[in-house]
C-alpha atoms as a PDB file:
ATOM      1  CA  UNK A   1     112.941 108.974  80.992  1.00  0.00           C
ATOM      2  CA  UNK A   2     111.666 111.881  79.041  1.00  0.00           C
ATOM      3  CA  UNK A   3     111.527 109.923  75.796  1.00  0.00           C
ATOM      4  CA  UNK A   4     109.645 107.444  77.993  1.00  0.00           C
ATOM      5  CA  UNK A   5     107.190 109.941  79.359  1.00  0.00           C
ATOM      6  CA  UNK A   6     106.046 111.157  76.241  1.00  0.00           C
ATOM      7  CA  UNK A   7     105.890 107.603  74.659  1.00  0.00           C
ATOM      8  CA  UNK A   8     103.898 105.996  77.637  1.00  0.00           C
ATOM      9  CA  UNK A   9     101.133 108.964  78.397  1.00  0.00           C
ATOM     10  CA  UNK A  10      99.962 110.401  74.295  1.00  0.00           C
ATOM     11  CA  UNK A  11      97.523 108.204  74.656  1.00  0.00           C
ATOM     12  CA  UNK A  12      96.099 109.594  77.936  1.00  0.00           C
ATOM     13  CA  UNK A  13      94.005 112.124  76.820  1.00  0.00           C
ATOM     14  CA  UNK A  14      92.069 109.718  74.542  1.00  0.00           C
ATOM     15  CA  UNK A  15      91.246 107.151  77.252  1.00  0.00           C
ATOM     16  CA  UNK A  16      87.750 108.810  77.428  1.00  0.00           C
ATOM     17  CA  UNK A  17      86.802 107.323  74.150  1.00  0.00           C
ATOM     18  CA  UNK A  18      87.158 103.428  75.567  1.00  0.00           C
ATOM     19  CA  UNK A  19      87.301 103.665  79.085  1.00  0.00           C
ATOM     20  CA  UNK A  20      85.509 106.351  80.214  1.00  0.00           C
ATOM     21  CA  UNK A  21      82.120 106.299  77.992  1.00  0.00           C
ATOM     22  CA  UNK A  22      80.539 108.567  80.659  1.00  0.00           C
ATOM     23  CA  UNK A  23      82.819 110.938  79.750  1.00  0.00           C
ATOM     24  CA  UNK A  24      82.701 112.753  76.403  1.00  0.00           C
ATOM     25  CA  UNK A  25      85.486 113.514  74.366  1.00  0.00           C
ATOM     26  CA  UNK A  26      87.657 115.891  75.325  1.00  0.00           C
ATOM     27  CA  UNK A  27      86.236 116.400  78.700  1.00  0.00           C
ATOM     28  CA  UNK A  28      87.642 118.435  80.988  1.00  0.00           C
ATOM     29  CA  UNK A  29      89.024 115.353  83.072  1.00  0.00           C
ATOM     30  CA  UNK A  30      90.856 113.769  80.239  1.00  0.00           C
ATOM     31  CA  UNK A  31      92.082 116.690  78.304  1.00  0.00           C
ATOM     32  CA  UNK A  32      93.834 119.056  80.835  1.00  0.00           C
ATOM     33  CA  UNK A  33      96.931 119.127  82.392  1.00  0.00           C
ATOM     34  CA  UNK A  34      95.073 117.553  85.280  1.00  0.00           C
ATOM     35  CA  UNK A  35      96.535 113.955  86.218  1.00  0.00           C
ATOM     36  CA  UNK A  36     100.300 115.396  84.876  1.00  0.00           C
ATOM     37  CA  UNK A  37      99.582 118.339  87.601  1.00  0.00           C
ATOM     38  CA  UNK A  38      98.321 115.830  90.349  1.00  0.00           C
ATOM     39  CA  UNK A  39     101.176 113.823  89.685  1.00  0.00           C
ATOM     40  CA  UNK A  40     103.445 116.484  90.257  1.00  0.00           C
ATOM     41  CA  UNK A  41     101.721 117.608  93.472  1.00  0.00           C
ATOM     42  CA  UNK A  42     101.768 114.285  95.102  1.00  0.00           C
ATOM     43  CA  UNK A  43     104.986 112.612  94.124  1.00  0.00           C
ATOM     44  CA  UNK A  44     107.009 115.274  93.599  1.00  0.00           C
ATOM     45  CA  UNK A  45     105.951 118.593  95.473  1.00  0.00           C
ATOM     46  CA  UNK A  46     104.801 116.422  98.947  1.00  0.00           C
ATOM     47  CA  UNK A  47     108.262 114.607  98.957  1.00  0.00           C
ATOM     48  CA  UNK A  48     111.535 115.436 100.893  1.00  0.00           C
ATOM     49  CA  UNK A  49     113.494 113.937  98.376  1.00  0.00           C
ATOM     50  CA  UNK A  50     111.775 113.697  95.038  1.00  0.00           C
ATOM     51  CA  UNK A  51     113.398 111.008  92.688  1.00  0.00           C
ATOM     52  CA  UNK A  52     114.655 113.107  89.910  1.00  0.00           C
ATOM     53  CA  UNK A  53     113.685 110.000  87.428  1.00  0.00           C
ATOM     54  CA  UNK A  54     110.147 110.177  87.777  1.00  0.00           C
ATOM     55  CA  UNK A  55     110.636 114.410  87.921  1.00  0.00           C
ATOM     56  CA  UNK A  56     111.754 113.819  84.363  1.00  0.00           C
ATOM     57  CA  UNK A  57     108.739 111.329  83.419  1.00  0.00           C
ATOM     58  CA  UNK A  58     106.395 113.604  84.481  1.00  0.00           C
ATOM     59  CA  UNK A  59     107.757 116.394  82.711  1.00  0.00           C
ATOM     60  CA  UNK A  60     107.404 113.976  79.801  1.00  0.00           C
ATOM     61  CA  UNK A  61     103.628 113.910  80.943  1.00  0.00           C
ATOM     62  CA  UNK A  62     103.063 116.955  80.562  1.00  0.00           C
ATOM     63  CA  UNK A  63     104.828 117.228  77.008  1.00  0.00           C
ATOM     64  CA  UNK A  64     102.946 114.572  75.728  1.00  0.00           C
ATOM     65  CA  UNK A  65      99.177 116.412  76.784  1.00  0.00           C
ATOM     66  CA  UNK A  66     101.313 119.492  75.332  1.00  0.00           C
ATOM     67  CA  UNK A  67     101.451 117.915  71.883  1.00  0.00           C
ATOM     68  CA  UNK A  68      98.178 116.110  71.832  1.00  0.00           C
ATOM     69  CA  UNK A  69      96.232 118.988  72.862  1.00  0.00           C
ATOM     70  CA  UNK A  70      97.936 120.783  70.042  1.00  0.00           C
ATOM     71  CA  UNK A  71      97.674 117.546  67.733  1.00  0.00           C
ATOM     72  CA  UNK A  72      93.590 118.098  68.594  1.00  0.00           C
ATOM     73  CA  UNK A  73      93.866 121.828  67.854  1.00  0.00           C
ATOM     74  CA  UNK A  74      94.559 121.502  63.781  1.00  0.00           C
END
């Protein structure tokens, strides 16, 4: 699931350059810890009885803006 995370969500922080033309690139919006964080608040922090799966993926989430922020650093 972690390997899955990552794989799934590098891409994230670049969606502003297709999707989100509005946007420019690396806004704020796109290139934060912000949808990993919301995630985590909503399905996670909000729930009873989290499912430890999708704890993992989202960890995975935030690795992957971890290493693409750093990626956009150098």
């Amino acid at each position: 699931m972690l390997i899955a995370g990552i794989c799934l969500t590098i891409k994230i922080p670049d969606s502003d350059l297709n999707v989100l033309s509005m946007l420019s690139h690396r806004s704020i919006i796109t290139h934060s810890i912000l949808f990993p964080f919301l995630m985590h608040f909503f399905l996670i922090n909000k729930k009873e009885n989290p499912n430890p799966y999708l704890a993992i993926f989202i960890i995975g989430f935030y690795l992957a803006i971890a290493m693409h922020l750093s990626a956009d650093m150098h």
